[in-house]
N, C-alpha and C. Protein backbone atom coordinates (compact mmCIF):
# COMPACT_ATOMS: atom_id res chain seq x y z
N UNK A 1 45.38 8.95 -62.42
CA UNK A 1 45.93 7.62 -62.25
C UNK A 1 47.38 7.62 -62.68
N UNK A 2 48.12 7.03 -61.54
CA UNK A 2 49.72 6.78 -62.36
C UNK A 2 49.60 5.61 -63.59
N UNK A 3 50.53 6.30 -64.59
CA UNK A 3 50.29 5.22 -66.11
C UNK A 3 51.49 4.41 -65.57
N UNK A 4 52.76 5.44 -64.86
CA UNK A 4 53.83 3.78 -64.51
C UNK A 4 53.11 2.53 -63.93
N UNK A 5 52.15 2.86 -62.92
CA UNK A 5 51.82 2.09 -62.59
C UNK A 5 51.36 0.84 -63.13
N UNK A 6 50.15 1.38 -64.08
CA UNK A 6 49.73 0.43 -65.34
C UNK A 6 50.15 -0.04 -65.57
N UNK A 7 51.82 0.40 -66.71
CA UNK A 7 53.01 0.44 -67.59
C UNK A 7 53.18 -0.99 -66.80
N UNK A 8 53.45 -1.23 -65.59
CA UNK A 8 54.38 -1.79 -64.67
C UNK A 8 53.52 -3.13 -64.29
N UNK A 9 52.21 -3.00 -64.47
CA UNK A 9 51.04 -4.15 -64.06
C UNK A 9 51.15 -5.00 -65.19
N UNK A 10 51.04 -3.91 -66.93
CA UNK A 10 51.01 -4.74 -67.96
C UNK A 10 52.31 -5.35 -68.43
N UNK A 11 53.42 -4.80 -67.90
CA UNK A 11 54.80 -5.56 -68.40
C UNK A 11 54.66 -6.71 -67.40
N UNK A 12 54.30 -6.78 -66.03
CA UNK A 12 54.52 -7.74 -65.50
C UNK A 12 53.72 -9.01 -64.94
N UNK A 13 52.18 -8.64 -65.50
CA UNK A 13 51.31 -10.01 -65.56
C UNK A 13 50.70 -10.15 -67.10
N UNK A 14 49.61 -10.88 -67.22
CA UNK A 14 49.15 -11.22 -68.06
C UNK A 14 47.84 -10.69 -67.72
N UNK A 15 46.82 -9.89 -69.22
CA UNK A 15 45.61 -9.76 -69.48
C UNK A 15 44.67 -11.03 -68.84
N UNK A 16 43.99 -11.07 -67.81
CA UNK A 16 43.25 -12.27 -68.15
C UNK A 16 42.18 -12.05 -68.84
N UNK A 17 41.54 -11.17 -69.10
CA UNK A 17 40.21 -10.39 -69.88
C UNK A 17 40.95 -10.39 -71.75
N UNK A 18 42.05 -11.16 -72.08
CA UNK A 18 42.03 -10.64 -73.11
C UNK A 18 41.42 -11.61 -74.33
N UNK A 19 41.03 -11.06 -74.83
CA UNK A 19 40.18 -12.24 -75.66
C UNK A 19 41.15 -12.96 -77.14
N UNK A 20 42.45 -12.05 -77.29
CA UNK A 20 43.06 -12.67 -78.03
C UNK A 20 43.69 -13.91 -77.57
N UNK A 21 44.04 -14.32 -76.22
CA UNK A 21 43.94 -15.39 -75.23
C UNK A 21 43.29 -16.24 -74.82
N UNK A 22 41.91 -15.73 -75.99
CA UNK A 22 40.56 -16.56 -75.53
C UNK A 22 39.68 -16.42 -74.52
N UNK A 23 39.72 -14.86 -73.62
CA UNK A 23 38.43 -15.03 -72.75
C UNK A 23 37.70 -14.74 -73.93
N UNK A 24 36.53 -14.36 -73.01
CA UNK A 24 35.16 -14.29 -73.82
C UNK A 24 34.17 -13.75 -73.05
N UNK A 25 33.30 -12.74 -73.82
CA UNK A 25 32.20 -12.00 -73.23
C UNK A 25 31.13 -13.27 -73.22
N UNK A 26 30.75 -13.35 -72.28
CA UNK A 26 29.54 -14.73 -72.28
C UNK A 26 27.94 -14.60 -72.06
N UNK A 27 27.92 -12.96 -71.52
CA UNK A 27 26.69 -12.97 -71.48
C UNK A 27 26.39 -11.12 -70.76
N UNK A 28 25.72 -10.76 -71.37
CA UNK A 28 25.18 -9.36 -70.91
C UNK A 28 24.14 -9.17 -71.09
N UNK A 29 23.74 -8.42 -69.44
CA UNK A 29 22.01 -8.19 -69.43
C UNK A 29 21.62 -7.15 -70.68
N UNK A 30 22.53 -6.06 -71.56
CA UNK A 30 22.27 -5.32 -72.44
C UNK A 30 23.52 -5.14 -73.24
N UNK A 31 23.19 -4.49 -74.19
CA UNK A 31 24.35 -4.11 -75.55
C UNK A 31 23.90 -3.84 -76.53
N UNK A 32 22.85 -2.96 -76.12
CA UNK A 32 22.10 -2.51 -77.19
C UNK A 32 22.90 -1.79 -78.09
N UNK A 33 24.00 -0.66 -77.32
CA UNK A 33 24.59 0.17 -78.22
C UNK A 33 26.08 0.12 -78.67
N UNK A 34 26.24 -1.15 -77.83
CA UNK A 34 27.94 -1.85 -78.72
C UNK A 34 28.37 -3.06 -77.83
N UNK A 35 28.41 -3.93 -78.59
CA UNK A 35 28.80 -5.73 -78.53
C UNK A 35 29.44 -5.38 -77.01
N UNK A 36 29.24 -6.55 -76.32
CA UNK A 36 30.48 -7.03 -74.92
C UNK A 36 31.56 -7.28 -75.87
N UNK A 37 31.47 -7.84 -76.70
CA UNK A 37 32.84 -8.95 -76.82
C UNK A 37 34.07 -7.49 -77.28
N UNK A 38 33.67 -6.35 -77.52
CA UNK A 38 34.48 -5.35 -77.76
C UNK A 38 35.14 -4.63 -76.70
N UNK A 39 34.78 -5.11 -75.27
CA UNK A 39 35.61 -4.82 -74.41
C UNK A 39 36.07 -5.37 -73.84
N UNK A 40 36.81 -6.66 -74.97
CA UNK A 40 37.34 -7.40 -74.13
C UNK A 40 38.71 -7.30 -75.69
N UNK A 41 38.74 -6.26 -76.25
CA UNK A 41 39.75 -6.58 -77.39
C UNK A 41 40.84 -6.16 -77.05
N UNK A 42 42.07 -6.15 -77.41
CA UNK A 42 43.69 -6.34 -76.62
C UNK A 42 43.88 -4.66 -77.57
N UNK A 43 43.57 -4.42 -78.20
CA UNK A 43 44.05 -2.87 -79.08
C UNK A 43 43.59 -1.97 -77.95
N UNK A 44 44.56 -0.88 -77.96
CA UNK A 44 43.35 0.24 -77.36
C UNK A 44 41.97 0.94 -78.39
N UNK A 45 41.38 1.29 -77.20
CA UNK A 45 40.36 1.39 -77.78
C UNK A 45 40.43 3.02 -78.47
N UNK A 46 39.41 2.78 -79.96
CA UNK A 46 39.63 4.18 -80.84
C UNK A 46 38.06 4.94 -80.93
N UNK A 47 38.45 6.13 -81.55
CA UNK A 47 37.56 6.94 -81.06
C UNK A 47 37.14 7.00 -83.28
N UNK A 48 35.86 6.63 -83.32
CA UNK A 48 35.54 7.21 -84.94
C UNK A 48 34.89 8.44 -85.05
N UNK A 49 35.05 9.59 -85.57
CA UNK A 49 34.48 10.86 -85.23
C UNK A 49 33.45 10.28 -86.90
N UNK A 50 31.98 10.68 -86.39
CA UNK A 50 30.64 11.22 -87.51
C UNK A 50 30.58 9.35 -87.62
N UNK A 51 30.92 7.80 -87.14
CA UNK A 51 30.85 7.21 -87.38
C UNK A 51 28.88 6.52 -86.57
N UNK A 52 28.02 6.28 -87.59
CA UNK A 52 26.77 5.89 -86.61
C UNK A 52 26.37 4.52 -86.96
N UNK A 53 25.99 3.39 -85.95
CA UNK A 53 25.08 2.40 -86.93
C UNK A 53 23.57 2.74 -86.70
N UNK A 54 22.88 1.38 -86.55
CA UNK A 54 21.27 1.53 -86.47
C UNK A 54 20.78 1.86 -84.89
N UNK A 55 22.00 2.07 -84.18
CA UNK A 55 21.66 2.31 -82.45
C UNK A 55 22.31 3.57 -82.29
N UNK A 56 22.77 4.00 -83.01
CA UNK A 56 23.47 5.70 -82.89
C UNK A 56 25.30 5.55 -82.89
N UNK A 57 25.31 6.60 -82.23
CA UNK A 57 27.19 6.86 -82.43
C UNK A 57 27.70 5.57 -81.80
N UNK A 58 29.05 4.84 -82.90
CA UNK A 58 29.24 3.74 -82.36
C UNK A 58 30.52 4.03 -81.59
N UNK A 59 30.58 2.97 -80.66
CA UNK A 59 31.41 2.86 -79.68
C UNK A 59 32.06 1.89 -79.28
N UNK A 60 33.48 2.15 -78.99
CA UNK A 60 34.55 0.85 -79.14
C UNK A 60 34.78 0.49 -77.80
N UNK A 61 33.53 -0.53 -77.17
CA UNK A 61 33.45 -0.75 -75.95
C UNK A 61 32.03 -1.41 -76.08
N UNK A 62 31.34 -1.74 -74.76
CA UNK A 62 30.65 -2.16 -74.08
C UNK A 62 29.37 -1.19 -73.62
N UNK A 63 28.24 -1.10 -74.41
CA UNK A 63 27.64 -0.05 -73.71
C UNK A 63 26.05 -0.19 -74.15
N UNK A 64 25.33 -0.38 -72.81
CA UNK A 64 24.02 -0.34 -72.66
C UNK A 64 23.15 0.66 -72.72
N UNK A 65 21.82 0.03 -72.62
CA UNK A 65 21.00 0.89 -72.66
C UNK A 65 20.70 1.90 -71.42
N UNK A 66 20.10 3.16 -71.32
CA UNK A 66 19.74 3.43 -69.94
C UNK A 66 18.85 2.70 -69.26
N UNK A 67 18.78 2.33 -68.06
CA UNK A 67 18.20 1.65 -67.17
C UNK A 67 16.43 2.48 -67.19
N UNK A 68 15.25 1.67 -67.05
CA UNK A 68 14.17 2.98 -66.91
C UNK A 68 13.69 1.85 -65.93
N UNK A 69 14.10 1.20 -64.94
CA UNK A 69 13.73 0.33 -63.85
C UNK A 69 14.79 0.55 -62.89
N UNK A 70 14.29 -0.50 -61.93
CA UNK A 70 14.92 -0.53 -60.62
C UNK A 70 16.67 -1.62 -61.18
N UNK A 71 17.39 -1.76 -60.29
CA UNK A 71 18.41 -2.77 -61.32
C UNK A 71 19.40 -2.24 -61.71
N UNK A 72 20.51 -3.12 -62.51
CA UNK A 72 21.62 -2.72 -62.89
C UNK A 72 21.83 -3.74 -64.17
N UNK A 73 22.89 -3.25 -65.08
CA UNK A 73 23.92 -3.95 -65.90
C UNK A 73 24.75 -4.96 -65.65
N UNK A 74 25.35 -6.01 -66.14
CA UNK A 74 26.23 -6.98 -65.87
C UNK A 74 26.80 -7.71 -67.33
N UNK A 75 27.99 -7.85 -67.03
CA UNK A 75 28.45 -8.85 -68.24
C UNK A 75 29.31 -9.98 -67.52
N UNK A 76 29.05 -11.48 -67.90
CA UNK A 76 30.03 -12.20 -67.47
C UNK A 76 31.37 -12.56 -68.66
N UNK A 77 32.32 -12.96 -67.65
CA UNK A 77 33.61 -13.11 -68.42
C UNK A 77 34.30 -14.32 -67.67
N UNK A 78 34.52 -15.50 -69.40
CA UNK A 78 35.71 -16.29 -69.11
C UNK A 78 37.10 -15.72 -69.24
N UNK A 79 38.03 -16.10 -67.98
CA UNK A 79 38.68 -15.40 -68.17
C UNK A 79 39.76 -16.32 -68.88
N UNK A 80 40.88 -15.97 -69.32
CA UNK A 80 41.86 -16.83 -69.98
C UNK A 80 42.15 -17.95 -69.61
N UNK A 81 41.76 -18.51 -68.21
CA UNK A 81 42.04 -19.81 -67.48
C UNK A 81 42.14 -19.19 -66.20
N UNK A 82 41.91 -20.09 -65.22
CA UNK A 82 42.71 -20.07 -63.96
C UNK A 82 43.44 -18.86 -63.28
N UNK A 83 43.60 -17.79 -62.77
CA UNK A 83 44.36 -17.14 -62.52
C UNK A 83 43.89 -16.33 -61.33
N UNK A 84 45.12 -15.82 -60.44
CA UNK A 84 45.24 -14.64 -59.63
C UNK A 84 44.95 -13.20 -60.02
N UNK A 85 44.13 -12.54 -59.51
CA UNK A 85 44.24 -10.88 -59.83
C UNK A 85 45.03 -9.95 -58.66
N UNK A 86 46.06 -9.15 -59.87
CA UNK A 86 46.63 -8.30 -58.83
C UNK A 86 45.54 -6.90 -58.80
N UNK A 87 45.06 -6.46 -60.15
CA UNK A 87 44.58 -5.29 -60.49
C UNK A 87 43.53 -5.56 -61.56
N UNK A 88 42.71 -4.53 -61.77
CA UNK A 88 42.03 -4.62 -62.82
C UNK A 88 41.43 -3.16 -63.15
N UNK A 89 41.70 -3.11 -64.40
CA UNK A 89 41.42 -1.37 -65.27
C UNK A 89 40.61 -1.43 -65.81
N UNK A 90 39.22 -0.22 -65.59
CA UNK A 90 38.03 -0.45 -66.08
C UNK A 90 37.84 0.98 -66.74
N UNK A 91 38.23 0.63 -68.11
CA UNK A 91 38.72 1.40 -69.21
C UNK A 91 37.24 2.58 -69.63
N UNK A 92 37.28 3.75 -69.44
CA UNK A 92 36.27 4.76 -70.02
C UNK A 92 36.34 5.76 -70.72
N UNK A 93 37.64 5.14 -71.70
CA UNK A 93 37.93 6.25 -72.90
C UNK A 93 37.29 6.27 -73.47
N UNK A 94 36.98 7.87 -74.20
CA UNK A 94 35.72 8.10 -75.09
C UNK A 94 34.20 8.01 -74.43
N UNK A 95 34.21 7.20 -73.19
CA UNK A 95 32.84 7.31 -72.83
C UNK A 95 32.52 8.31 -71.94
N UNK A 96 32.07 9.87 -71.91
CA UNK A 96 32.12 11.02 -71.42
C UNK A 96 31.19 11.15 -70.46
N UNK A 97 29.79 11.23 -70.91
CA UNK A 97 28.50 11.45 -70.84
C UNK A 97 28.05 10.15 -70.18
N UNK A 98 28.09 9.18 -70.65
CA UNK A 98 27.29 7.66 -71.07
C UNK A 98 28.21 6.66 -70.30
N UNK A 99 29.19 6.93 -69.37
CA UNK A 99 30.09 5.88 -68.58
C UNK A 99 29.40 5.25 -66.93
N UNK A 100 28.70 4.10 -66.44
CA UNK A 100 28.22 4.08 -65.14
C UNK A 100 29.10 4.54 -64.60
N UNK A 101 28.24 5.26 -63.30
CA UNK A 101 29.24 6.11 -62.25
C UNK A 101 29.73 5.28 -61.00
N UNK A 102 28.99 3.76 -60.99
CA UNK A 102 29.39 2.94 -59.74
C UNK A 102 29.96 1.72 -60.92
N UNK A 103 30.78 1.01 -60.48
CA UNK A 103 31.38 -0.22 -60.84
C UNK A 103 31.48 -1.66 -59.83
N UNK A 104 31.02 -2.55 -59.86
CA UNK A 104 31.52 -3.69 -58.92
C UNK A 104 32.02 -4.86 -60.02
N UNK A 105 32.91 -6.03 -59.02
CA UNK A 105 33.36 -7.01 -59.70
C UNK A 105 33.23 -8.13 -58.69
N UNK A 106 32.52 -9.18 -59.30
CA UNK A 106 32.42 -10.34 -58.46
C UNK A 106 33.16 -11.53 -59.53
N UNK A 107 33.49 -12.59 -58.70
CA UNK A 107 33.98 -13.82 -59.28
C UNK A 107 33.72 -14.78 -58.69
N UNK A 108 34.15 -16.42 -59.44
CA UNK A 108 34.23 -17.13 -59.07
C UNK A 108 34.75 -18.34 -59.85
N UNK A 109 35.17 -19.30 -59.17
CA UNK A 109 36.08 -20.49 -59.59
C UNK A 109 35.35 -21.44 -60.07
N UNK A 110 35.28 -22.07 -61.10
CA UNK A 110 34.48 -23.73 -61.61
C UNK A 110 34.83 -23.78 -62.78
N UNK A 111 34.74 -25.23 -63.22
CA UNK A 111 35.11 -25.95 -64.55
C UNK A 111 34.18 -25.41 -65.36
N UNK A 112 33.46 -25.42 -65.60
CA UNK A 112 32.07 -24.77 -66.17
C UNK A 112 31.75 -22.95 -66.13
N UNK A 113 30.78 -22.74 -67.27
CA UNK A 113 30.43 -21.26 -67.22
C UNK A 113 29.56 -21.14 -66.25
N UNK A 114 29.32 -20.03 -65.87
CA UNK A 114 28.25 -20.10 -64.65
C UNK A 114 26.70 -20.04 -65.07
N UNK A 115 26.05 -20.29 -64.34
CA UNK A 115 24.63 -20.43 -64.37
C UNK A 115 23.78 -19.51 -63.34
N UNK A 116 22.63 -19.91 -62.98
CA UNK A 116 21.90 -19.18 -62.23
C UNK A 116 22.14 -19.97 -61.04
N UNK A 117 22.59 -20.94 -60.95
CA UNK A 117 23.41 -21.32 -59.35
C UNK A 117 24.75 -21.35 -59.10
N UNK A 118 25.69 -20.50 -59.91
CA UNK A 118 26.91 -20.57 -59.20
C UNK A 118 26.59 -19.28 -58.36
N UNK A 119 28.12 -19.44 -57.43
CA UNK A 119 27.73 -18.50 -56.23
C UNK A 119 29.47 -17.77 -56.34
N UNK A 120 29.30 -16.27 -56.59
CA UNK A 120 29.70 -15.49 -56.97
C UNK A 120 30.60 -14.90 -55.93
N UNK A 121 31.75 -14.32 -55.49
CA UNK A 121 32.08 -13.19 -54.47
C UNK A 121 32.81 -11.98 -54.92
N UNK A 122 32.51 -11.23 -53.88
CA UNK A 122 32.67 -9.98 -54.49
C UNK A 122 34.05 -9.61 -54.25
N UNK A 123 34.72 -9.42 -55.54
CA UNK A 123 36.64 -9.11 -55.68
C UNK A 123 36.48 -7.30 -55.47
N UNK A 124 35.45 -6.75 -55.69
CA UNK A 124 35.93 -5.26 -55.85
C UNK A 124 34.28 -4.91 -55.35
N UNK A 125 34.36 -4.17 -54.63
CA UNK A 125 32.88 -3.68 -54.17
C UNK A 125 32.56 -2.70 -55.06
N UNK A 126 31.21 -2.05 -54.87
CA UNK A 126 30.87 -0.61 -55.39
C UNK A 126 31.48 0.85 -55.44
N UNK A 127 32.22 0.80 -56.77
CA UNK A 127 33.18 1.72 -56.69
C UNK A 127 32.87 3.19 -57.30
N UNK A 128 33.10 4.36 -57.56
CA UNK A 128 32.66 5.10 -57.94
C UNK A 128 34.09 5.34 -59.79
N UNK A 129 33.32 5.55 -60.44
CA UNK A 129 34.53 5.48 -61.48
C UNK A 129 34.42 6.82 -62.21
N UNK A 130 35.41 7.07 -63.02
CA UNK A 130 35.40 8.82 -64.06
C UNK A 130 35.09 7.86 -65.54
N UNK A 131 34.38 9.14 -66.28
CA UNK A 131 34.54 8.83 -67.47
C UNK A 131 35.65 9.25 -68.20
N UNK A 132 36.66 8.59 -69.61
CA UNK A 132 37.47 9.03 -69.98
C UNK A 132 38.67 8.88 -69.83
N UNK A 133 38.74 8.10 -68.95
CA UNK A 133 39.87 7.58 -68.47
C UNK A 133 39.86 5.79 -67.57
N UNK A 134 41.54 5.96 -67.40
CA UNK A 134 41.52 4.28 -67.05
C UNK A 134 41.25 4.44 -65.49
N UNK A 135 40.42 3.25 -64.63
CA UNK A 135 39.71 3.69 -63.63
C UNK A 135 40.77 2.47 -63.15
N UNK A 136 41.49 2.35 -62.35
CA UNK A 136 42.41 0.77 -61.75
C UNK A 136 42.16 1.05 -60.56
N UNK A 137 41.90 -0.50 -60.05
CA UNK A 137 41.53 -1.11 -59.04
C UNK A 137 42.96 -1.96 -58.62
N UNK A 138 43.57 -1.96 -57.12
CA UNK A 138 44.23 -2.93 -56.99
C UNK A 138 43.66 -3.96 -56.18
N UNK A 139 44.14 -5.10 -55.84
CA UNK A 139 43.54 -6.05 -55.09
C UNK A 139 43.77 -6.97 -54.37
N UNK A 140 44.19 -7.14 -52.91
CA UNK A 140 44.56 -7.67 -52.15
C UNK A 140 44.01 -9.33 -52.16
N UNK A 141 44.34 -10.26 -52.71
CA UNK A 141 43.54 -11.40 -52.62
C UNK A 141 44.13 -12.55 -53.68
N UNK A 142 44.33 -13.64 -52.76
CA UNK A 142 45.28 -14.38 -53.62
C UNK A 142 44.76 -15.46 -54.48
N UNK A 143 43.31 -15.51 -54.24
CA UNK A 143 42.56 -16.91 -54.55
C UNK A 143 42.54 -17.05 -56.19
N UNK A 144 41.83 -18.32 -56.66
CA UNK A 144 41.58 -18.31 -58.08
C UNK A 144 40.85 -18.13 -58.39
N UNK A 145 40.72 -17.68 -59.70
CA UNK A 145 39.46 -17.17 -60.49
C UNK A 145 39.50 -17.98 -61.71
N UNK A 146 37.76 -18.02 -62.66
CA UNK A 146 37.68 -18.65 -63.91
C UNK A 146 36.83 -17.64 -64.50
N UNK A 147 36.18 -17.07 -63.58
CA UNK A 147 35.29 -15.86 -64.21
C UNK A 147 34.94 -14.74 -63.66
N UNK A 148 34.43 -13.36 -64.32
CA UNK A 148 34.18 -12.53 -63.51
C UNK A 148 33.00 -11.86 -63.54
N UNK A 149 31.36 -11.39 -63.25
CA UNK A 149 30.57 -10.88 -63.05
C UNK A 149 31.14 -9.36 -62.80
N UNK A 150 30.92 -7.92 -64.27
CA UNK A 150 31.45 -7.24 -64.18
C UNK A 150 29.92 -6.18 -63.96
N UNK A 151 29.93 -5.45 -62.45
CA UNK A 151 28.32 -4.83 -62.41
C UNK A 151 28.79 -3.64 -62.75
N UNK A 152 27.66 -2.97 -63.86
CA UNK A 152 27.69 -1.52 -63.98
C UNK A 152 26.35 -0.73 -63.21
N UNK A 153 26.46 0.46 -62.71
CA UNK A 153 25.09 1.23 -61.75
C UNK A 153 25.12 2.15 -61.86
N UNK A 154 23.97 2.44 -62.49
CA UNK A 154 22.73 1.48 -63.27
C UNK A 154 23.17 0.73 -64.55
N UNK A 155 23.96 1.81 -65.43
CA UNK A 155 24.42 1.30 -66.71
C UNK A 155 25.26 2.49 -67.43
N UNK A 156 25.22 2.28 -68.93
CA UNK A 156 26.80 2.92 -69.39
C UNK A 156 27.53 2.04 -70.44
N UNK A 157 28.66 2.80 -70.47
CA UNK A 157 29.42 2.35 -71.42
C UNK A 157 31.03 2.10 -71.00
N UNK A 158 31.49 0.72 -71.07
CA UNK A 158 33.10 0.65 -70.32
C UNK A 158 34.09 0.21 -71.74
N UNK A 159 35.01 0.93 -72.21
CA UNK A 159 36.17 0.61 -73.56
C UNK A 159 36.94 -0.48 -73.70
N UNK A 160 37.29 -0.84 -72.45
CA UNK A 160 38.27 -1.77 -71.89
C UNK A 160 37.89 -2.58 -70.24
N UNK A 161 38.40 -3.99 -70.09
CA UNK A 161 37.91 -4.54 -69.13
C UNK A 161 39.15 -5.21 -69.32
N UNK A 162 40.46 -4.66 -68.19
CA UNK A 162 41.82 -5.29 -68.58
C UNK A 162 42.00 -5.57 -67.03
N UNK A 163 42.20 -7.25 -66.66
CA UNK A 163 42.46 -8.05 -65.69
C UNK A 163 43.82 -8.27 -65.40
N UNK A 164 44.68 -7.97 -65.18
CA UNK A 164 46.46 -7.96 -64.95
C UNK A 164 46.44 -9.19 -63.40
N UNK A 165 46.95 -9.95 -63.68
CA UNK A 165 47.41 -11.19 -62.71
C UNK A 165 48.37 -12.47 -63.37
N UNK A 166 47.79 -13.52 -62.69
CA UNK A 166 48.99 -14.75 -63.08
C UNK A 166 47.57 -15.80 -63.21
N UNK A 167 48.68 -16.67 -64.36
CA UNK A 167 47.91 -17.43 -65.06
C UNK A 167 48.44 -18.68 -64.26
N UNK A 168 47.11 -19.39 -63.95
CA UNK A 168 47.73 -20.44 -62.54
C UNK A 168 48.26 -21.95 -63.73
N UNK A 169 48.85 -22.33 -63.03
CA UNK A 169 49.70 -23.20 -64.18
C UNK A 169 48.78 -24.50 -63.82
N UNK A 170 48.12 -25.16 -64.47
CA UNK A 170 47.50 -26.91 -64.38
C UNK A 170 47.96 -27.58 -63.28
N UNK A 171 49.40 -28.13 -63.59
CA UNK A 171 50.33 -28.69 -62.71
C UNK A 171 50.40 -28.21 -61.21
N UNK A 172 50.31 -26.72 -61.19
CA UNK A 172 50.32 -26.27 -60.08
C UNK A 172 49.20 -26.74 -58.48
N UNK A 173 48.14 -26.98 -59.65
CA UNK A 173 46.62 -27.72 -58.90
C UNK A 173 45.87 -27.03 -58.12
């Protein structure tokens, strides 16, 4: 992956995934082996060598259990408000072994968190991703977003979940 590129996404939009901004991990089908809300933190993510809790080696990210069914992983995310996506980096440092090998991203717009009837579309289809590195997506599409449905397949572990776009202004409407 080019890092100018990155370099060049993060000097020139805003995180919407960042939670020091106030998104928020809102809900994941698993996390058995390290919190959502940790991949949504603005630091890069660090590596603790011999560090374990009561679920094994911990990890500075997002990371489920293995799947032993049919199905997949998901976490939803408020995102900072309102906004356009140009790109989005689906961070797998440190996760070697244990990173899903497909990725999708769906969204959608409403005043409210979503439920089992909002209706979702898909910003990034089924992607294939590396572990260990930053996986970026760019994205042709100008619409607004409030949240994002982030699918992992089957499951895994992601460090970072960094949304680069524009924060739609109120006034703007």
């Amino acid at each position: 992956m080019n890092m100018q590129v990155l370099d060049e996404l993060a000097a020139s939009c805003v995180n919407l995934a960042d939670a020091g901004l106030n998104a928020a991990a809102l809900f994941a089908t698993d996390e058995f082996f390290a919190a959502k809300e940790r991949m949504l933190n603005p630091a890069e993510p660090i590596w603790k060598e011999a560090v374990y809790d009561a679920h094994g080696k911990w990890m500075d990210g997002w990371e489920t259990r293995r799947k032993r069914e049919h199905g997949h992983d998901y976490c939803i995310v408020r995102l900072i408000g309102p906004g356009t996506i140009k790109a989005i980096d689906i961070d797998t440092r440190y996760f070697t072994g244990n990173y899903p090998p497909l990725v999708s991203v769906e969204a959608c717009c409403q005043d409210s968190d979503p439920d089992e009837n909002t209706q979702w579309t898909e910003i990034l289809s089924p992607s294939p991703i590396e572990g260990d590195r930053h996986n970026l997506f760019e994205l042709k599409n100008d619409d607004t977003w409030t949240h994002l449905r982030l699918n992992i397949f089957p499951d895994g572990g992601i460090a970072r979940l960094r949304v680069y776009g524009t924060e739609q202004n109120p006034a703007d409407g």
